[in-house]
PDB file of N, CA and C in Angstrom:
ATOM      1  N   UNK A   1     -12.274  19.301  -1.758  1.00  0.00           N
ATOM      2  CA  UNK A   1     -11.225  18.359  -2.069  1.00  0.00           C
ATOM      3  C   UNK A   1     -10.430  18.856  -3.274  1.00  0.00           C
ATOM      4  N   UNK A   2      -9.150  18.397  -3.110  1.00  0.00           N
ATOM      5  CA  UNK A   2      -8.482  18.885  -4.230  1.00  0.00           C
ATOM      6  C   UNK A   2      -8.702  17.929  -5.065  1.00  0.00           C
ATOM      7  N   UNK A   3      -7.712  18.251  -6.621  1.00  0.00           N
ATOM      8  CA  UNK A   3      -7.775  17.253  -7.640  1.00  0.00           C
ATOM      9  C   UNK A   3      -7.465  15.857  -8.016  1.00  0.00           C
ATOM     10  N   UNK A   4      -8.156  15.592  -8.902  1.00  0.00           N
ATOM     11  CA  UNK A   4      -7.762  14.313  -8.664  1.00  0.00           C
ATOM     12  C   UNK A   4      -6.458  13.799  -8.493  1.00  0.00           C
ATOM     13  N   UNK A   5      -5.914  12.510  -7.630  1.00  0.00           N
ATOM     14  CA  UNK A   5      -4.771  11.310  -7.423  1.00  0.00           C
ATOM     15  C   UNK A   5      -4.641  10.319  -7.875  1.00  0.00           C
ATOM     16  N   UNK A   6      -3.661   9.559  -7.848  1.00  0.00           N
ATOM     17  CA  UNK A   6      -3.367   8.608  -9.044  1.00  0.00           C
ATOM     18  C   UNK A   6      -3.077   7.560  -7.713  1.00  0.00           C
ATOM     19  N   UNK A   7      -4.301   6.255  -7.800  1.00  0.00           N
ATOM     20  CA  UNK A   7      -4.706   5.357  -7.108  1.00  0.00           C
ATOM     21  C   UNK A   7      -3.877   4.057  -7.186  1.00  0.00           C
ATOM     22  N   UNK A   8      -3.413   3.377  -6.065  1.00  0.00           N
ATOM     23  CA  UNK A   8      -2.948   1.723  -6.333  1.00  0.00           C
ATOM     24  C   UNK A   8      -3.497   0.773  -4.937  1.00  0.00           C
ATOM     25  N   UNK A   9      -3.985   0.200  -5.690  1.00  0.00           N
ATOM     26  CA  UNK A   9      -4.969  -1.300  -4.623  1.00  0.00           C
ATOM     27  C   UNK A   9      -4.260  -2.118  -4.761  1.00  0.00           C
ATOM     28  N   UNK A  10      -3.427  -2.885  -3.671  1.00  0.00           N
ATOM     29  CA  UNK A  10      -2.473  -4.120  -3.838  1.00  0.00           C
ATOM     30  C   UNK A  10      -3.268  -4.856  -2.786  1.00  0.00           C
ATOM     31  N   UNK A  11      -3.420  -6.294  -3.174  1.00  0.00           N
ATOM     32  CA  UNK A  11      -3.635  -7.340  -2.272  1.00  0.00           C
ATOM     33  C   UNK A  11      -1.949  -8.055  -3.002  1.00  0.00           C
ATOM     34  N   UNK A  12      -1.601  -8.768  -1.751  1.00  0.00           N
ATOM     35  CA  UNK A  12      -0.161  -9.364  -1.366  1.00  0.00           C
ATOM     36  C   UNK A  12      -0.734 -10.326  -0.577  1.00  0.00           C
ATOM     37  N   UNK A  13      -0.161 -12.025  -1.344  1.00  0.00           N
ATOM     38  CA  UNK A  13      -0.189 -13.262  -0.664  1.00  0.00           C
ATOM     39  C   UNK A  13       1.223 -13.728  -0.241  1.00  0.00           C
ATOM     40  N   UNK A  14       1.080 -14.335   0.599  1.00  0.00           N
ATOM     41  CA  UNK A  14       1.822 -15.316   0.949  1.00  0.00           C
ATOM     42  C   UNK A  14       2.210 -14.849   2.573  1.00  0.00           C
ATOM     43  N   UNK A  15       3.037 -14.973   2.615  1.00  0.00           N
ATOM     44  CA  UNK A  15       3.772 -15.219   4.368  1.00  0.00           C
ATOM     45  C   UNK A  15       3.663 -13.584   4.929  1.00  0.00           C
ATOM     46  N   UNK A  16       2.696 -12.999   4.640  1.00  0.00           N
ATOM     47  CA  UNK A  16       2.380 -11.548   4.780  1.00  0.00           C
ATOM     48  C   UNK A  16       1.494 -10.823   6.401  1.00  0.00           C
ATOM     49  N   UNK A  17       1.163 -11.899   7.141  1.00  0.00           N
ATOM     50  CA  UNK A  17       0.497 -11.719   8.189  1.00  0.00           C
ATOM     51  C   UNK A  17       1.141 -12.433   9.392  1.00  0.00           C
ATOM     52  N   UNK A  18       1.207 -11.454  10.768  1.00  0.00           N
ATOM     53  CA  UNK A  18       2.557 -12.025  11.606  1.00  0.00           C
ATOM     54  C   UNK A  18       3.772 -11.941  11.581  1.00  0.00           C
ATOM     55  N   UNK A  19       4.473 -10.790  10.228  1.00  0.00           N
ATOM     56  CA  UNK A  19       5.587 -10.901  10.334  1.00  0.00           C
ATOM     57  C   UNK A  19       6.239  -9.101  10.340  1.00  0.00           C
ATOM     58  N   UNK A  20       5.318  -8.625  10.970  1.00  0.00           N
ATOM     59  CA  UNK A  20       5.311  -6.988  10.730  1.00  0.00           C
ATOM     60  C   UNK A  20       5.214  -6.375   9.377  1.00  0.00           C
ATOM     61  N   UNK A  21       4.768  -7.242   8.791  1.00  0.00           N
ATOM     62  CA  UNK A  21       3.945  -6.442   7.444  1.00  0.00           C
ATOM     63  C   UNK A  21       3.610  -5.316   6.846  1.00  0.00           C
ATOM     64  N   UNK A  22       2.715  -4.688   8.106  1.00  0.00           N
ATOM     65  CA  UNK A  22       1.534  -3.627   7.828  1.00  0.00           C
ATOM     66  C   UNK A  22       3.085  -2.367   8.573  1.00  0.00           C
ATOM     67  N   UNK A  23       3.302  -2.586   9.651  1.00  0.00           N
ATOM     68  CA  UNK A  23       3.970  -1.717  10.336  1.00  0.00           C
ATOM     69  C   UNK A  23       5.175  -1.476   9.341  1.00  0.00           C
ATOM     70  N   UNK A  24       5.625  -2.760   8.360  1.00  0.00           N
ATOM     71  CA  UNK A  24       7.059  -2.030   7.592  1.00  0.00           C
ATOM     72  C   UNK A  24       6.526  -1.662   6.585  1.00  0.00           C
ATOM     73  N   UNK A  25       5.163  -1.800   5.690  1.00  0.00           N
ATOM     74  CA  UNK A  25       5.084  -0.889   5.329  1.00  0.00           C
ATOM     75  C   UNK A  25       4.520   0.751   5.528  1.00  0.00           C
ATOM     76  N   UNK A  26       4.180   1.221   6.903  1.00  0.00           N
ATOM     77  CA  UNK A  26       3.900   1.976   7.486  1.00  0.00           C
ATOM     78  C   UNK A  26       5.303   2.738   7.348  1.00  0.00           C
ATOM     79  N   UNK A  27       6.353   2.150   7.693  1.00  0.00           N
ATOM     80  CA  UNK A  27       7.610   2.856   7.750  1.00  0.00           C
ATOM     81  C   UNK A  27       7.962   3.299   6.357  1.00  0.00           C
ATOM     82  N   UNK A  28       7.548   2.317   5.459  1.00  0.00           N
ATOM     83  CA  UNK A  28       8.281   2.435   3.493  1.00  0.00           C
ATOM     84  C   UNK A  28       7.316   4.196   3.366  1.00  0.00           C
ATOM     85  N   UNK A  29       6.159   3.890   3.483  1.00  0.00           N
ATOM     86  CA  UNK A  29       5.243   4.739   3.656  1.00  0.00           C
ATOM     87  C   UNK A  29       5.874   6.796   4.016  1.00  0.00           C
ATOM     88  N   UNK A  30       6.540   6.401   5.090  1.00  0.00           N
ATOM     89  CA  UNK A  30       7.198   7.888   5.407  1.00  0.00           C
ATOM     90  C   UNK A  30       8.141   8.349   4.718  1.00  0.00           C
ATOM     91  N   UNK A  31       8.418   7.356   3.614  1.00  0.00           N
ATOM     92  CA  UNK A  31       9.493   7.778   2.315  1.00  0.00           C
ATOM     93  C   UNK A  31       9.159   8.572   1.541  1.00  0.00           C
ATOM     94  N   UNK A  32       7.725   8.447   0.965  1.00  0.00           N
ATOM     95  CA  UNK A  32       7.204   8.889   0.248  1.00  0.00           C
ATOM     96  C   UNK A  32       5.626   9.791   0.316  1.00  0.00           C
ATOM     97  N   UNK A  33       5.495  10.919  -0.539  1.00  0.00           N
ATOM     98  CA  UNK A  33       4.505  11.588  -0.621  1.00  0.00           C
ATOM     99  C   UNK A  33       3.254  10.786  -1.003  1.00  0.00           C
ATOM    100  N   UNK A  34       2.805   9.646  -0.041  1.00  0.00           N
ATOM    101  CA  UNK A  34       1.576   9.260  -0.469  1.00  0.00           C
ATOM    102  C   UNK A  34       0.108   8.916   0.742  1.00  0.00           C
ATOM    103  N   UNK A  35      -0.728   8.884   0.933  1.00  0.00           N
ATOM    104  CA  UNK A  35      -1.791   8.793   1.952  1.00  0.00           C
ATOM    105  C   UNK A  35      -2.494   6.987   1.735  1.00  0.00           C
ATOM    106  N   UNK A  36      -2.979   6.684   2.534  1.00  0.00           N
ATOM    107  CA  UNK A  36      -3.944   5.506   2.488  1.00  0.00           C
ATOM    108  C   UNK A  36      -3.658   4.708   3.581  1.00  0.00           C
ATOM    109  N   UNK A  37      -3.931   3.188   3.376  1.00  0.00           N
ATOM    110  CA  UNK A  37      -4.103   2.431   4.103  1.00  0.00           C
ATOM    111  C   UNK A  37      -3.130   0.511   3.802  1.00  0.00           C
ATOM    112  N   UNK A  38      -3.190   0.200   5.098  1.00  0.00           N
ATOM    113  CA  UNK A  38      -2.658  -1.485   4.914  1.00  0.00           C
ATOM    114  C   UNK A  38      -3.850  -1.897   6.201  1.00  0.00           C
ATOM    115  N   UNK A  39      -3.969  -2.976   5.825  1.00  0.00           N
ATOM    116  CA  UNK A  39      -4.526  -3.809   6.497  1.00  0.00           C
ATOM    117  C   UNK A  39      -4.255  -5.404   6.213  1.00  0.00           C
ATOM    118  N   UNK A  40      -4.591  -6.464   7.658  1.00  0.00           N
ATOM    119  CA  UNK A  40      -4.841  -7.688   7.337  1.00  0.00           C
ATOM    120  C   UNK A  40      -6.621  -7.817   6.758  1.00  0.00           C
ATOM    121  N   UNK A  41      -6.445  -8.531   6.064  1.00  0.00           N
ATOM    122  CA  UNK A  41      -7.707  -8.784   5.279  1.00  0.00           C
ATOM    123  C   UNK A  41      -8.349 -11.144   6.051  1.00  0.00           C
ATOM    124  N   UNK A  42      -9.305 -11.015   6.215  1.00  0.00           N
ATOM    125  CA  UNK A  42      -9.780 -12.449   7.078  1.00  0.00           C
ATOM    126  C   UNK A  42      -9.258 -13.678   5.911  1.00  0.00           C
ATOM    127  N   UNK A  43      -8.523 -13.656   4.979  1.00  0.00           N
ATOM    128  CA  UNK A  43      -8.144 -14.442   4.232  1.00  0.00           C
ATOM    129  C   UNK A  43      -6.756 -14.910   4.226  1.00  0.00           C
ATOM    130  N   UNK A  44      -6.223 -14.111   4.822  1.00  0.00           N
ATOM    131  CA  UNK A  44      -4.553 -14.344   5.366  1.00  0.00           C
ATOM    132  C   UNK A  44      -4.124 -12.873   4.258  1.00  0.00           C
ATOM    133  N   UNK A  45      -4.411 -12.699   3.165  1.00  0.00           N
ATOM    134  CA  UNK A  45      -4.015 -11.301   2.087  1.00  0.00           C
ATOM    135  C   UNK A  45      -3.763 -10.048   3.360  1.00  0.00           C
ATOM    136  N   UNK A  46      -2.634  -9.094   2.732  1.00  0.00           N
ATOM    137  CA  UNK A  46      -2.866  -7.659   3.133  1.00  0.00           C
ATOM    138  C   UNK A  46      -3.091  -6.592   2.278  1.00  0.00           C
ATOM    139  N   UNK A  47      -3.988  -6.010   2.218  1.00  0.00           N
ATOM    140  CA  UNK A  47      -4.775  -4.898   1.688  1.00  0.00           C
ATOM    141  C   UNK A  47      -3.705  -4.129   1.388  1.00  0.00           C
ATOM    142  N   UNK A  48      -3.871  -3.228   0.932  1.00  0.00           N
ATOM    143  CA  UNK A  48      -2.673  -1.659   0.378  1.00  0.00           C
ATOM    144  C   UNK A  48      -3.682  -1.037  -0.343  1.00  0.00           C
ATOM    145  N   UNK A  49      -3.662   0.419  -0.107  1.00  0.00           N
ATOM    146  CA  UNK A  49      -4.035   1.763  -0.816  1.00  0.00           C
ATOM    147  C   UNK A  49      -3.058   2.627  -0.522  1.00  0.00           C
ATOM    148  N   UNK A  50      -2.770   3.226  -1.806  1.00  0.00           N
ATOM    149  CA  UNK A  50      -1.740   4.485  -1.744  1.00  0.00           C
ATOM    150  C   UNK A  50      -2.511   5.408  -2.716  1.00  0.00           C
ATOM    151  N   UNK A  51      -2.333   6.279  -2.527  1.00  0.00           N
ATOM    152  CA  UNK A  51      -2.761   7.435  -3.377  1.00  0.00           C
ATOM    153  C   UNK A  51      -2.279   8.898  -3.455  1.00  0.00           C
ATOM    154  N   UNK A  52      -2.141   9.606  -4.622  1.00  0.00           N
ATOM    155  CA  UNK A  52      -0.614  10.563  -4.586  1.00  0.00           C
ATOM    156  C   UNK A  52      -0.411  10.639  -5.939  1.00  0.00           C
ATOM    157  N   UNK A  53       0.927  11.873  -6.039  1.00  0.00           N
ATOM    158  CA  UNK A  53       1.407  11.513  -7.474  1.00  0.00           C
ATOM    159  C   UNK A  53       1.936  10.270  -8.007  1.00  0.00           C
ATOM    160  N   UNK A  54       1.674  10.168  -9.073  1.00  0.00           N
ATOM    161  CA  UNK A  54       1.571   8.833 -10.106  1.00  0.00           C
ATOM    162  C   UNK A  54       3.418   7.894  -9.726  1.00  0.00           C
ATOM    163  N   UNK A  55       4.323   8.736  -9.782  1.00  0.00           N
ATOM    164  CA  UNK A  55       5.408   8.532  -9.413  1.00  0.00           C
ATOM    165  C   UNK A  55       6.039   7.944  -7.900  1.00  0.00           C
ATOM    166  N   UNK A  56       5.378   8.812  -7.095  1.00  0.00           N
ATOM    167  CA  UNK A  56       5.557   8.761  -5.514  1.00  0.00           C
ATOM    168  C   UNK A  56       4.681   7.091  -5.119  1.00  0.00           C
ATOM    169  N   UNK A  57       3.696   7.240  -5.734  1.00  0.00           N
ATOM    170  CA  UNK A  57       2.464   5.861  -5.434  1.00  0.00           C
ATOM    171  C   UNK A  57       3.236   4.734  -5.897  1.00  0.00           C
ATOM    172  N   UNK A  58       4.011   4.736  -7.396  1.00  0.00           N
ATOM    173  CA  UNK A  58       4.639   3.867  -7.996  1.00  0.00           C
ATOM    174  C   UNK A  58       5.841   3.179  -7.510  1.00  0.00           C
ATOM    175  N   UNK A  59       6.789   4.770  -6.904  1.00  0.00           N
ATOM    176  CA  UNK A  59       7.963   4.402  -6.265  1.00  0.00           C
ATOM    177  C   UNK A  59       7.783   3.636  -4.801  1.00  0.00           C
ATOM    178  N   UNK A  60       6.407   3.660  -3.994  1.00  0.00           N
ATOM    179  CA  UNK A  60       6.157   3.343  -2.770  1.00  0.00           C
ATOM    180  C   UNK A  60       5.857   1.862  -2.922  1.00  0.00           C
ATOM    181  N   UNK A  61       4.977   1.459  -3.995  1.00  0.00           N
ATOM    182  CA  UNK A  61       4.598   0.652  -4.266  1.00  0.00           C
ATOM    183  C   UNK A  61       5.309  -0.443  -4.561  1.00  0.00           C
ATOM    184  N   UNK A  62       6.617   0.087  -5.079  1.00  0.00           N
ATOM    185  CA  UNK A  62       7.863  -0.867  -5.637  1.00  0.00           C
ATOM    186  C   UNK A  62       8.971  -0.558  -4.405  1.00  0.00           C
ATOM    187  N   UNK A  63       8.852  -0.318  -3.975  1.00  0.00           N
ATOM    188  CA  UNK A  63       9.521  -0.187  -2.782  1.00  0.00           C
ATOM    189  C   UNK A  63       9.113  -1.543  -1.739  1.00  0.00           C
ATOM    190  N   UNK A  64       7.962  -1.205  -1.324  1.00  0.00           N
ATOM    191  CA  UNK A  64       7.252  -2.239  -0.567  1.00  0.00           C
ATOM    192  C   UNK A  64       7.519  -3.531  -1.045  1.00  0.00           C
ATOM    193  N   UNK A  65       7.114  -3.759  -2.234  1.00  0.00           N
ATOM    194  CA  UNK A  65       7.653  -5.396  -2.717  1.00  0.00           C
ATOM    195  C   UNK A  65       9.115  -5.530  -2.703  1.00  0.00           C
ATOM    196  N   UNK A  66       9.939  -4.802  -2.870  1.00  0.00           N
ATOM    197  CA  UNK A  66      11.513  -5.064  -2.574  1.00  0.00           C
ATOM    198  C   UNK A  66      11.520  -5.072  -1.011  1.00  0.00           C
ATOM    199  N   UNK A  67      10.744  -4.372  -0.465  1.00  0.00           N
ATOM    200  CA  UNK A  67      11.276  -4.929   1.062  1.00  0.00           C
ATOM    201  C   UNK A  67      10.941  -5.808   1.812  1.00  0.00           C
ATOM    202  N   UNK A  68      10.173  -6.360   1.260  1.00  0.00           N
ATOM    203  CA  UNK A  68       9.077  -7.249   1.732  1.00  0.00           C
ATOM    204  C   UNK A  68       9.366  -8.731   0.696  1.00  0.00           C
ATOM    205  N   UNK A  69       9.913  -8.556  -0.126  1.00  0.00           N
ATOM    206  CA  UNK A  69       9.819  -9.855  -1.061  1.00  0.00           C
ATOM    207  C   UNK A  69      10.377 -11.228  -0.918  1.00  0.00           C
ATOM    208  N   UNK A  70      10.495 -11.384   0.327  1.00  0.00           N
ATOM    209  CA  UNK A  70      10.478 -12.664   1.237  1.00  0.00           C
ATOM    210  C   UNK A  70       9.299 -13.195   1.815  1.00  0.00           C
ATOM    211  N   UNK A  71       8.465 -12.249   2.120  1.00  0.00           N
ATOM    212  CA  UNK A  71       7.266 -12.650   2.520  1.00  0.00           C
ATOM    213  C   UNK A  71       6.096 -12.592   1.244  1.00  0.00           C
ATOM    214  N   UNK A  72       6.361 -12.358   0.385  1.00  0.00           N
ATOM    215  CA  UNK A  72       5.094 -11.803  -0.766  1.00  0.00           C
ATOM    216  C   UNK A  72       5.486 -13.469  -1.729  1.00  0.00           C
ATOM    217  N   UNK A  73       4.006 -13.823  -1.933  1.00  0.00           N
ATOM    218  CA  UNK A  73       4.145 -15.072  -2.861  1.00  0.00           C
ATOM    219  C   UNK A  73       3.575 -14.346  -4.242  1.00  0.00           C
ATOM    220  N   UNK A  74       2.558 -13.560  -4.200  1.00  0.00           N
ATOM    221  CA  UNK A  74       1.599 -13.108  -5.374  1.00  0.00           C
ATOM    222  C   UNK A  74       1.261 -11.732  -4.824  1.00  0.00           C
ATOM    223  N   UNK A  75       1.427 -10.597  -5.784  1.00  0.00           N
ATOM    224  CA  UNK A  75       0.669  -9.602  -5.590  1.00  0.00           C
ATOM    225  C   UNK A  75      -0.416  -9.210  -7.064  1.00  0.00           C
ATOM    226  N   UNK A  76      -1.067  -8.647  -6.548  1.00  0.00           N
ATOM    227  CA  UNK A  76      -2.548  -8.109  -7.338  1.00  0.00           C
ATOM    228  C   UNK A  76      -2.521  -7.067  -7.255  1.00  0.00           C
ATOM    229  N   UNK A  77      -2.189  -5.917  -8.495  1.00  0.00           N
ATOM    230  CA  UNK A  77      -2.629  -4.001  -8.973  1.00  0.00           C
ATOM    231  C   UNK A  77      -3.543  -4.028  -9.568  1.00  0.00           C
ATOM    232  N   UNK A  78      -4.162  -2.931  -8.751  1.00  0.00           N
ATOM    233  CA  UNK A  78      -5.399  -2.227  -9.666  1.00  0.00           C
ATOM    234  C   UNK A  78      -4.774  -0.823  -9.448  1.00  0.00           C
ATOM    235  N   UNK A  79      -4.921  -0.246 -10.725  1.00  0.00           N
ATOM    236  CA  UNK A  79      -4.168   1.392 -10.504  1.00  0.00           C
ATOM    237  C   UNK A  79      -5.929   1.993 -10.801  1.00  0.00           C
ATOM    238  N   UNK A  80      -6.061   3.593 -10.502  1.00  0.00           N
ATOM    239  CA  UNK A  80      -7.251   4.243 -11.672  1.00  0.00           C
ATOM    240  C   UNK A  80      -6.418   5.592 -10.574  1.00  0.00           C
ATOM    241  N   UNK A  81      -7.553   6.920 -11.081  1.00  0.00           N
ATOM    242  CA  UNK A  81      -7.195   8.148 -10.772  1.00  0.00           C
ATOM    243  C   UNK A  81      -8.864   8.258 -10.356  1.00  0.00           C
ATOM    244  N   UNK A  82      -8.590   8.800  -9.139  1.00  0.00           N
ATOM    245  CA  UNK A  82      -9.809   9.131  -8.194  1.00  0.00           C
ATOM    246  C   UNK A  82      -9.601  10.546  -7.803  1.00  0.00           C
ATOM    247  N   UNK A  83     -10.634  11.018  -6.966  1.00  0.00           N
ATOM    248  CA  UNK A  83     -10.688  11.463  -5.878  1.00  0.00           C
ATOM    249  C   UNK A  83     -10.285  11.418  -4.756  1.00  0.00           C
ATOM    250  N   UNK A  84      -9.217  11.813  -3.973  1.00  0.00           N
ATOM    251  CA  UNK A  84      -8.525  11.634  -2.736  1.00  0.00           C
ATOM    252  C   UNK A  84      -9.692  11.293  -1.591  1.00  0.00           C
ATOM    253  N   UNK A  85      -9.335  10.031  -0.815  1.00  0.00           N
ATOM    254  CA  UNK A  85     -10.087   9.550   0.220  1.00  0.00           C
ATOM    255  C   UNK A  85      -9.097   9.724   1.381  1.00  0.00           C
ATOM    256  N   UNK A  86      -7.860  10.256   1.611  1.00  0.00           N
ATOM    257  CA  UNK A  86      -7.042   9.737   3.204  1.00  0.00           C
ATOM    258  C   UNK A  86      -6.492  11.219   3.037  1.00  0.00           C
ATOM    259  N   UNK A  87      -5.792  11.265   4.400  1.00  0.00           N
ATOM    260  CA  UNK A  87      -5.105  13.022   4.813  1.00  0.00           C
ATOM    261  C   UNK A  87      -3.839  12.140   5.198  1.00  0.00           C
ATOM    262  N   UNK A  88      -3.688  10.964   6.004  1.00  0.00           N
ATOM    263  CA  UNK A  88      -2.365  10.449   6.308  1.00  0.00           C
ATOM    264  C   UNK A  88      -2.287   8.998   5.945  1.00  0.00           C
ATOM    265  N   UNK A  89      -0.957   7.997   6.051  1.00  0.00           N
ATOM    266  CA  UNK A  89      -0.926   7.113   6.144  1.00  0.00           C
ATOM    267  C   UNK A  89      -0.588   6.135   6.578  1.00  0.00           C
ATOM    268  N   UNK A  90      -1.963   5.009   7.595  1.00  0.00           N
ATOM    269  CA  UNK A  90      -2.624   4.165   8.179  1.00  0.00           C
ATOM    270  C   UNK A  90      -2.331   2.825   8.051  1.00  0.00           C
ATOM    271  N   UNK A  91      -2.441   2.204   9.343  1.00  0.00           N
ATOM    272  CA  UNK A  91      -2.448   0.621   9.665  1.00  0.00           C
ATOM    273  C   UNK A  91      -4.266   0.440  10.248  1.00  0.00           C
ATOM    274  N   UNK A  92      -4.782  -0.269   9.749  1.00  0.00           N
ATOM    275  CA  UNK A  92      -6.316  -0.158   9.428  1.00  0.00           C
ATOM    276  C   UNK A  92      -6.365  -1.576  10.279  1.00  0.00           C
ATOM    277  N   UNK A  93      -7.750  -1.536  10.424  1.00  0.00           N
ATOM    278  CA  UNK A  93      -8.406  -3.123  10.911  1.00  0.00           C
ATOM    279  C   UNK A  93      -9.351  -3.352  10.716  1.00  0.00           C
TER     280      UNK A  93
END
C-alpha cells in the first residue's frame, strides 16, 4: 500500500434517502481524485468516505453539500489520515 491519505466520514440527515443521493454523489465523485464509499445507513442517515489528497477530499466533500443542500438537514465530519482502504469510488449496501 502506498502512503498515507487524508480521510473524511460524513453522515448527512435529513431528506437524504429516495431522492438519488448516493448515485449524485457517485457522479460529484468523478470530479475529483478521491476513492471510497456512500451508502444508506438503517436510520434514514447516508454514510460518505472519501479518501485522497487533503484538497481533492475537501473540494468533493464541499461539493456534495452544495449539491445536495436541499436534501441535507445536518451533516457530521470526522477527518484523520489513514491508510488507504478503496481503489475506486462506490455506492455500497
Amino acid at each position: 500500500m502506498s502512503a498515507s491519505v487524508f480521510a473524511a466520514e460524513v453522515h448527512f440527515t435529513g431528506h437524504v434517502q429516495g431522492v438519488g443521493f448516493r448515485y449524485s454523489t457517485l457522479q460529484v465523485a468523478k470530479e475529483f481524485a478521491v476513492t471510497g464509499e456512500v451508502k444508506n445507513l438503517a436510520d434514514g442517515r447516508v454514510y460518505l468516505r472519501a479518501e485522497g489528497e487533503r484538497a481533492e477530499v475537501e473540494g468533493f466533500v464541499e461539493e456534495v453539500q452544495r449539491c445536495l443542500r436541499s436534501y441535507i438537514r445536518e451533516t457530521e465530519l470526522k477527518t484523520e489520515t489513514c491508510n488507504p482502504h478503496y481503489r475506486g469510488f462506490t455506492i455500497t449496501h
